[in-house]
Protein backbone atom coordinates (compact mmCIF):
# COMPACT_ATOMS: atom_id res chain seq x y z
CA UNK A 1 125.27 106.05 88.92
CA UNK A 2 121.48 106.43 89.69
CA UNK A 3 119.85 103.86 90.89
CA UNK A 4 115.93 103.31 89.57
CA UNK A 5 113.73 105.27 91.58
CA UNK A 6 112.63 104.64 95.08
CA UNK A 7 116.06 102.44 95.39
CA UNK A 8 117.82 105.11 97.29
CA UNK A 9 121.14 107.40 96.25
CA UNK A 10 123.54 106.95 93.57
CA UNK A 11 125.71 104.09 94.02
CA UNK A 12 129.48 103.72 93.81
CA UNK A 13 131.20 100.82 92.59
CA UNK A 14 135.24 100.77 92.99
CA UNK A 15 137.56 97.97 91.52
CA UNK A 16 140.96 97.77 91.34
CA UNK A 17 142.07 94.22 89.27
CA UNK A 18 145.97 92.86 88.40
CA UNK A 19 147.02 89.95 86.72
CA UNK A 20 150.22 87.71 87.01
CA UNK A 21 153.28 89.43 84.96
CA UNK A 22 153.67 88.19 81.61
CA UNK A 23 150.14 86.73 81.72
CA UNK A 24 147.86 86.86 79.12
CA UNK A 25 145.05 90.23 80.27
CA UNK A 26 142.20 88.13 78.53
CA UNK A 27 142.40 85.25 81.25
CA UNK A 28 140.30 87.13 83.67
CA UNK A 29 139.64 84.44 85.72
CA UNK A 30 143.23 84.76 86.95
CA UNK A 31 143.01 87.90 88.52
CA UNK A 32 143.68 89.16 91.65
CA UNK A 33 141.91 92.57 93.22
CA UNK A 34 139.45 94.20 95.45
CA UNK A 35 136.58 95.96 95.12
CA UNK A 36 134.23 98.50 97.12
CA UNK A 37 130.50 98.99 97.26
CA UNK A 38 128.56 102.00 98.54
CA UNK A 39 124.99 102.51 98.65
CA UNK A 40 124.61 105.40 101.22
CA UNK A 41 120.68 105.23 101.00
CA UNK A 42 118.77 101.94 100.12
CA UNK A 43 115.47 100.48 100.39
CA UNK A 44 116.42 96.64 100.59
CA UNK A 45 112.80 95.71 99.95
CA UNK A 46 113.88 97.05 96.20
CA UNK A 47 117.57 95.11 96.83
CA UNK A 48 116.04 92.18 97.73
CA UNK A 49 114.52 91.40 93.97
CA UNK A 50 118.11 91.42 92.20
CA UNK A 51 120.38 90.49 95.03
CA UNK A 52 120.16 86.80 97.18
CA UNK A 53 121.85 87.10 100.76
CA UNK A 54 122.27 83.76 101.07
CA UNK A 55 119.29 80.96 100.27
CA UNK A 56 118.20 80.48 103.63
CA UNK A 57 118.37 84.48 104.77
CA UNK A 58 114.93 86.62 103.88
CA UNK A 59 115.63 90.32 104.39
CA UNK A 60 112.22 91.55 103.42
CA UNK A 61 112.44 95.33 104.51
CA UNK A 62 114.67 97.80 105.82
CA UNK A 63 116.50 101.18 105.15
CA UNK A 64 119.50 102.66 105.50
CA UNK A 65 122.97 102.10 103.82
CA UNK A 66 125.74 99.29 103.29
CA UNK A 67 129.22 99.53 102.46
CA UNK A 68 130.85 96.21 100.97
CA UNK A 69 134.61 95.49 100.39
CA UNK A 70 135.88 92.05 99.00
CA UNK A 71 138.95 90.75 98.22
CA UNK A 72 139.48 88.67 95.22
CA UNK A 73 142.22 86.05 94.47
CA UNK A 74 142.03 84.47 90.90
CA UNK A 75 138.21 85.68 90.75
CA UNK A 76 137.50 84.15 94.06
CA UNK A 77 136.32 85.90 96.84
CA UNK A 78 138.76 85.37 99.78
CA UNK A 79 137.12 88.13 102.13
CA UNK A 80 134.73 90.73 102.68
CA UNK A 81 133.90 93.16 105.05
CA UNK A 82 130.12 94.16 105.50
CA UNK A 83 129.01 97.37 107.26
CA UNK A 84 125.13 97.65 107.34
CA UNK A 85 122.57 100.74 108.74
CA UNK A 86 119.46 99.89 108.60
CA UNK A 87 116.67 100.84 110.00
CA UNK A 88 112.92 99.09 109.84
CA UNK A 89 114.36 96.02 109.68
CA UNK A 90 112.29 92.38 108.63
CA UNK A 91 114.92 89.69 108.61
CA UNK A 92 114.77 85.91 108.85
CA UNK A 93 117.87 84.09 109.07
CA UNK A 94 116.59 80.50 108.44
CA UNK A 95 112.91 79.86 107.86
CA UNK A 96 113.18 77.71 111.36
CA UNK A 97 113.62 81.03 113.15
CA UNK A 98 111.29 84.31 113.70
CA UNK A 99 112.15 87.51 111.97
CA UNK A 100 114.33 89.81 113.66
CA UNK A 101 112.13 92.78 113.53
């Protein structure tokens, strides 16, 4: 998939979902699965307006790419696994601290 211009790349999404046997395939929220993100170039100053880190984390610039895998258990995240390369980074992780810069 393209992503809108000046975001980076295409992006690719993987999932791979299962359900309890004999379940009913409608009750998503009972799923079980993991799924894969990769954005191998990405301006997070565009990222930033669709996607919250976390409401005390401010990533206001940087480039480079991220890879995300999560594992879900009944539509709960139980785990993921974050690699980030950025470069030009602005981030403040709690508005207490200076940016990391």
């Amino acid at each position: 998939t393209a992503p809108p211009a000046g975001w980076g790349e295409a992006i690719s999404f993987v999932s791979e979902w299962q359900h309890p046997l004999l379940a009913d395939r409608t009750e998503w929220q009972k799923w079980n699965g993991v799924a894969y993100l990769d954005l191998p170039h990405l301006d997070m100053s565009q990222l930033r307006r669709y996607v919250e880190l976390g409401h005390k984390i401010d990533l206001r610039q940087g480039r480079g790419s991220l890879q995300i895998w999560a594992d879900f258990k009944q539509m709960q995240r139980t785990a993921m696994h974050v690699v980030a390369k950025l470069d030009e980074v602005n981030l403040r992780l709690s508005p207490k601290l200076p940016p990391l810069a």
